[in-house]
C-alpha atoms as a PDB file:
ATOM      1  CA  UNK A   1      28.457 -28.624  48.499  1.00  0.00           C
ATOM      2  CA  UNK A   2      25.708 -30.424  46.878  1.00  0.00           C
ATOM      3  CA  UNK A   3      23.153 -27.801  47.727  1.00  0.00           C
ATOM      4  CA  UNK A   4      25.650 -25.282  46.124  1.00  0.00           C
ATOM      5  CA  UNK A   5      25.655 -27.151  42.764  1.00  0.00           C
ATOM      6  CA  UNK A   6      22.088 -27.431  42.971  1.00  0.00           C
ATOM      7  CA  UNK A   7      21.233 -23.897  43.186  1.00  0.00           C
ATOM      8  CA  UNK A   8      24.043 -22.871  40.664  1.00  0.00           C
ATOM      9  CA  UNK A   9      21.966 -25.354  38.032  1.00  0.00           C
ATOM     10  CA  UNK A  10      18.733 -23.939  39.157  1.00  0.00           C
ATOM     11  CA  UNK A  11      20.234 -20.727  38.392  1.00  0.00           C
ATOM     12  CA  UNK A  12      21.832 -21.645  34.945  1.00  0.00           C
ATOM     13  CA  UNK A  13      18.827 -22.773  33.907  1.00  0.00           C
ATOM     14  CA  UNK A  14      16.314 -20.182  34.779  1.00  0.00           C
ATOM     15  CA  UNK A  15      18.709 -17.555  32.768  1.00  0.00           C
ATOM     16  CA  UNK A  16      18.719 -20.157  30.004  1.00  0.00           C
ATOM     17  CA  UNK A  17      14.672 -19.763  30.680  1.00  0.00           C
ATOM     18  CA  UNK A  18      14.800 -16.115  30.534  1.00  0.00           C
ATOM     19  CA  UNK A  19      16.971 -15.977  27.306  1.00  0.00           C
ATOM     20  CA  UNK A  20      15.306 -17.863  25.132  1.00  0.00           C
ATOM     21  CA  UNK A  21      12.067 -16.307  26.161  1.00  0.00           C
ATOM     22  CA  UNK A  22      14.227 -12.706  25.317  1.00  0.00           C
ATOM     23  CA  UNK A  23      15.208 -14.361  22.226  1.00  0.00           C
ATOM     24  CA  UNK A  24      11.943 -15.291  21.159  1.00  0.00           C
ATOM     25  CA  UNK A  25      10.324 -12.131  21.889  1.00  0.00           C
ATOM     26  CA  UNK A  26      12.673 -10.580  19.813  1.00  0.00           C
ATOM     27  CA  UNK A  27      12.650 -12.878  17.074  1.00  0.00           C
ATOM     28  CA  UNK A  28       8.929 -11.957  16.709  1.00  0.00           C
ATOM     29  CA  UNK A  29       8.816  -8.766  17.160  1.00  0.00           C
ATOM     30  CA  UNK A  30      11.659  -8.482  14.063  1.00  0.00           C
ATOM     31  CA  UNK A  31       9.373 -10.815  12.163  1.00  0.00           C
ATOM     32  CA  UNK A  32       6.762  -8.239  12.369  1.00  0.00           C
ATOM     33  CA  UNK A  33       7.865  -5.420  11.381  1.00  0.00           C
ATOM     34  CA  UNK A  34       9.394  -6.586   8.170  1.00  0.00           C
ATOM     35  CA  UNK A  35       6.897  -9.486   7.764  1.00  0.00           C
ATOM     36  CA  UNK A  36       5.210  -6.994   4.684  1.00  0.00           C
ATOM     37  CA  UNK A  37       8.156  -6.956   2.282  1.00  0.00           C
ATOM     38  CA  UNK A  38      11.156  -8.352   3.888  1.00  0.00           C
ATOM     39  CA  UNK A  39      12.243 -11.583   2.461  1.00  0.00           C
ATOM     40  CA  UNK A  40      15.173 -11.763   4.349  1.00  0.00           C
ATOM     41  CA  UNK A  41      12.887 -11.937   7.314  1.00  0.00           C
ATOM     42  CA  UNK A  42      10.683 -14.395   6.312  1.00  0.00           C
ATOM     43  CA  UNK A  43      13.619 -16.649   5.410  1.00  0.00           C
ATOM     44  CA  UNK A  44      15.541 -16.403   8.922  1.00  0.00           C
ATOM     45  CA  UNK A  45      12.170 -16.812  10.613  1.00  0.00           C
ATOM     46  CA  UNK A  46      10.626 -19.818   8.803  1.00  0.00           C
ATOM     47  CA  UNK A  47      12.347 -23.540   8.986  1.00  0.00           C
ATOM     48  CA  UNK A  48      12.842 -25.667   6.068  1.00  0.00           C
ATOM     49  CA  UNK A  49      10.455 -27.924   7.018  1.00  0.00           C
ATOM     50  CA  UNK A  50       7.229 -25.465   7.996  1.00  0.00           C
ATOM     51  CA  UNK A  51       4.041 -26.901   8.209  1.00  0.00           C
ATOM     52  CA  UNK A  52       1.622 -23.184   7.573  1.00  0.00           C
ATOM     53  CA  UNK A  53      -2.096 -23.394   8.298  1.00  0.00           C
ATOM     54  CA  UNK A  54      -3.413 -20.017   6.758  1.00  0.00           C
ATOM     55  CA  UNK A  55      -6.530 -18.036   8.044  1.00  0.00           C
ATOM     56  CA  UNK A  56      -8.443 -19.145   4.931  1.00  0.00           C
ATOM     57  CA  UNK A  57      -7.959 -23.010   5.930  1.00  0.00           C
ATOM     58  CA  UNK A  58      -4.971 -23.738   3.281  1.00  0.00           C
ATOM     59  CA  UNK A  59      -1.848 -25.279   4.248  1.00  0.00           C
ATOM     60  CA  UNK A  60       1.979 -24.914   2.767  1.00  0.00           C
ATOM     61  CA  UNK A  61       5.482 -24.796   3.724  1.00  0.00           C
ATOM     62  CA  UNK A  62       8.794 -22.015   3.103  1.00  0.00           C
ATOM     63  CA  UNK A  63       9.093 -22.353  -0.106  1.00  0.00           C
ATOM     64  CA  UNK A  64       5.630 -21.192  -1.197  1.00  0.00           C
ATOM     65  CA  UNK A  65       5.701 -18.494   1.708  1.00  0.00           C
ATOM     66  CA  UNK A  66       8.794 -17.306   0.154  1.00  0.00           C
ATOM     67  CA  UNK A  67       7.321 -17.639  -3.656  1.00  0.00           C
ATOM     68  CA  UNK A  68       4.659 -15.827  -2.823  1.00  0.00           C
ATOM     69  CA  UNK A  69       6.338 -13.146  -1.699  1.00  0.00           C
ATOM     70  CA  UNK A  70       8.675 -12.942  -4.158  1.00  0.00           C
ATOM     71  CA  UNK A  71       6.070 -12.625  -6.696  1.00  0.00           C
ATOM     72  CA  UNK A  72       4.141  -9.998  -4.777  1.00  0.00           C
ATOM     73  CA  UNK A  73       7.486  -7.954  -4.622  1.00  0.00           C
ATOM     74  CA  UNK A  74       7.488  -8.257  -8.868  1.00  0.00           C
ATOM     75  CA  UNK A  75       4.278  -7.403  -9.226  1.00  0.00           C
ATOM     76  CA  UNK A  76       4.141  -4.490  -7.006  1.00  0.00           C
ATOM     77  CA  UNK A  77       7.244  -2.706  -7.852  1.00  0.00           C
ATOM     78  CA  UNK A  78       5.540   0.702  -8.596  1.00  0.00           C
ATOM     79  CA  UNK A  79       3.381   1.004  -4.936  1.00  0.00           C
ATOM     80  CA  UNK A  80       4.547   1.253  -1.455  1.00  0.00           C
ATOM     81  CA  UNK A  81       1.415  -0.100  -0.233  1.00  0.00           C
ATOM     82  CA  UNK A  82       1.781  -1.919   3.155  1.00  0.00           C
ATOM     83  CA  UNK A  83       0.740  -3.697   6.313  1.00  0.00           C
ATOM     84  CA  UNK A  84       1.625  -3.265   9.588  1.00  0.00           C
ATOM     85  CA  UNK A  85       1.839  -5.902  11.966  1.00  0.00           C
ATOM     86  CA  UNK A  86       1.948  -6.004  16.113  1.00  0.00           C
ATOM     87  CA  UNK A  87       1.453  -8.939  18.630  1.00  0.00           C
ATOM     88  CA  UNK A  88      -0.758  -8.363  21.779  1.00  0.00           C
ATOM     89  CA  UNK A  89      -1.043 -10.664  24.767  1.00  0.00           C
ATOM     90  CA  UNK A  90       2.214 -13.033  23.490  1.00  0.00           C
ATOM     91  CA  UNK A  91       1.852 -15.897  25.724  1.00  0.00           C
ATOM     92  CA  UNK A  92       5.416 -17.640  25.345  1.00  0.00           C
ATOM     93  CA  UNK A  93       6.186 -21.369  26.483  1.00  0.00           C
ATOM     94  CA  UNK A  94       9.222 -22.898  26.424  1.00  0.00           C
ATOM     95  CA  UNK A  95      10.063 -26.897  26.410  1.00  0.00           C
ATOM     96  CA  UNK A  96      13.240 -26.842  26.531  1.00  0.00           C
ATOM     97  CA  UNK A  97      14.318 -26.284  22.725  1.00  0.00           C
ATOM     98  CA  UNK A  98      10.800 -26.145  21.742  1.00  0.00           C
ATOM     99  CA  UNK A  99       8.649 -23.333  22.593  1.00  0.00           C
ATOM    100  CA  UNK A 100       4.801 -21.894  21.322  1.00  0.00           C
ATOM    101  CA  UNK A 101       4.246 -19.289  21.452  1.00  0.00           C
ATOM    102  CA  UNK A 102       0.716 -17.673  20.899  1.00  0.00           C
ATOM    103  CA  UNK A 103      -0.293 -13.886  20.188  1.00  0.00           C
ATOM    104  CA  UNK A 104      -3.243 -11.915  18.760  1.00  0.00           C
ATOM    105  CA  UNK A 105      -1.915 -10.214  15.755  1.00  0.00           C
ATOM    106  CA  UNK A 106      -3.083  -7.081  14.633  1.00  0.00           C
ATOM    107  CA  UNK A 107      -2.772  -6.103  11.124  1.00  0.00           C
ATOM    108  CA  UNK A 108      -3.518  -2.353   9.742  1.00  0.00           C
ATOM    109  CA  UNK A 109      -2.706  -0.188   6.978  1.00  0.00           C
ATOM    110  CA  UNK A 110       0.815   1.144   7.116  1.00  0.00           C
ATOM    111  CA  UNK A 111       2.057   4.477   7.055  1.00  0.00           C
ATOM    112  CA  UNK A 112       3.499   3.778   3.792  1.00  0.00           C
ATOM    113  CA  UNK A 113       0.479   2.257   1.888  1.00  0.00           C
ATOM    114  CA  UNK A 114      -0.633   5.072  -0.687  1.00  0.00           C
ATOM    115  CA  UNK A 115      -2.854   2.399  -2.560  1.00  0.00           C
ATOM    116  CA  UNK A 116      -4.998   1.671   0.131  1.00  0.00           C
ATOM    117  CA  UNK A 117      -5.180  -1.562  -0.277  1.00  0.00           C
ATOM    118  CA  UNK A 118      -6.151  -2.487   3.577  1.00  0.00           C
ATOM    119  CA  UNK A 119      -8.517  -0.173   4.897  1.00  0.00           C
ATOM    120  CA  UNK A 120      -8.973  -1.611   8.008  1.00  0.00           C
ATOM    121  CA  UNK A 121      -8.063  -3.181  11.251  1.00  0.00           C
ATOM    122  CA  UNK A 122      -8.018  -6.817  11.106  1.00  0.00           C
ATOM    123  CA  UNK A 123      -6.924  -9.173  13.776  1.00  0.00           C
ATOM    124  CA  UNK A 124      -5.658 -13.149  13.956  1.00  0.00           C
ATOM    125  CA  UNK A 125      -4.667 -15.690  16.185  1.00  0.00           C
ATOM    126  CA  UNK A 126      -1.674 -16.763  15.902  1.00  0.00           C
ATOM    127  CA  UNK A 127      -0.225 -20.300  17.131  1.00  0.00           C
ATOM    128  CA  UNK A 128       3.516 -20.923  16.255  1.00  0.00           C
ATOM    129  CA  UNK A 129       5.733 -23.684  17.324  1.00  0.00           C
ATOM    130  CA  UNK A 130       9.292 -22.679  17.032  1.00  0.00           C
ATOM    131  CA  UNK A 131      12.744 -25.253  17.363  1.00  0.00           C
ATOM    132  CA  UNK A 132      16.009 -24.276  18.373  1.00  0.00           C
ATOM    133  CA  UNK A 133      18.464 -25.917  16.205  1.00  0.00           C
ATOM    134  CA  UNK A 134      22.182 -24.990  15.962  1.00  0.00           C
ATOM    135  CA  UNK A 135      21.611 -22.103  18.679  1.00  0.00           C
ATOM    136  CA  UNK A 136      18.579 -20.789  16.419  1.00  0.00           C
ATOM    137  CA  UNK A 137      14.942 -20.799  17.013  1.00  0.00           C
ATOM    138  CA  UNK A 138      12.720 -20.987  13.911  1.00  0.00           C
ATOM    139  CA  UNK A 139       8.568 -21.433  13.439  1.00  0.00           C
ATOM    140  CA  UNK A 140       7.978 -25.203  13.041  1.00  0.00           C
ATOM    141  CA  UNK A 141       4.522 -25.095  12.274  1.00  0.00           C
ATOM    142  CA  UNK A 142       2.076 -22.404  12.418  1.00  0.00           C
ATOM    143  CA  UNK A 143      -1.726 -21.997  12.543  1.00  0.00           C
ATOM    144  CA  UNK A 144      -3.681 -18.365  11.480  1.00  0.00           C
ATOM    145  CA  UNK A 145      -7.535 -17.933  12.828  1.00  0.00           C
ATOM    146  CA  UNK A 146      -8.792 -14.857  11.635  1.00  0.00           C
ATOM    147  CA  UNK A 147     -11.008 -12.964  14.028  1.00  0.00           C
ATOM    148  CA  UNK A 148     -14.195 -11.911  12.913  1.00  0.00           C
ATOM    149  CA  UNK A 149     -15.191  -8.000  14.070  1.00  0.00           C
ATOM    150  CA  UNK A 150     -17.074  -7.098  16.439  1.00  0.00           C
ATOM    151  CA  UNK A 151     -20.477  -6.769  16.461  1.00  0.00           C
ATOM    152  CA  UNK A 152     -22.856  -5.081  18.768  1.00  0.00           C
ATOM    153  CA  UNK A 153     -25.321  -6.805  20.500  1.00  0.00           C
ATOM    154  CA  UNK A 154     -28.591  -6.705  20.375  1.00  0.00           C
ATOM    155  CA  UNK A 155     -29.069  -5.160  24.250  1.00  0.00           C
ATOM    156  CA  UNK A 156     -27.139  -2.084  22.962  1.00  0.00           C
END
């Protein structure tokens, strides 16, 4: 009997494992593709109490995130300019009800960006540290490293 309740838990908890890691995925991947102009999406993804290390060495919480974008949205009312966003080789750990997860994000223009504001290709890494609280996992704290381009060597 013992070994029975053993390998039920094991069970139990590798689906928890699996979930969360399904959950997270998602999470992101939702995050992304309204992470350009979705408010509502920043707000769900973000917790209160975000500590945000931006490419550009600054650091802020929500509530500038969320300023920021609302003022963006004002100010660009009349273009559809816009970025789109994809993470490559997600590397997702969980600790329980803390996970990082870490992706290179790849950031080009978007189909919909008639301004041209981004003309090119740029990539980060991105570090997050996410909490589940009341069933819900949200970015803790998250650190931005923007990665230079390429450039050729000089044996080319």
């Amino acid at each position: 009997m013992g070994l029975t309740v053993l390998a039920l838990a094991i069970l139990c908890a590798s689906n928890a494992f699996a979930n969360d890691q399904k959950d997270l995925n998602s999470l992101l991947d939702q995050f992304l593709a309204g992470a350009s102009n979705d408010i509502a999406v920043h707000e769900r993804f973000w917790a209160d109490d975000l500590i945000y290390t931006s490419s550009n060495g600054q650091r802020f919480g929500k509530k500038k995130i969320i300023q920021g974008m609302r003022e963006a949205a004002s100010e660009n009312e009349q273009t559809t300019a816009s970025v789109d966003y994809r993470a490559e080789d997600t590397d997702i750990r969980l600790f329980g009800d803390t996970a990082v997860i870490a992706f290179r994000l790849v950031a080009e223009p978007g189909s919909a960006d008639t301004k041209n504001k981004q003309t090119e290709i740029t990539e980060f890494f991105n570090t997050g540290t996410f909490v589940k609280r009341d069933g819900k996992w949200q970015a803790v704290a998250w650190q931005a490293t923007k990665i230079p381009p390429a450039t050729p060597s000089s044996g080319d």
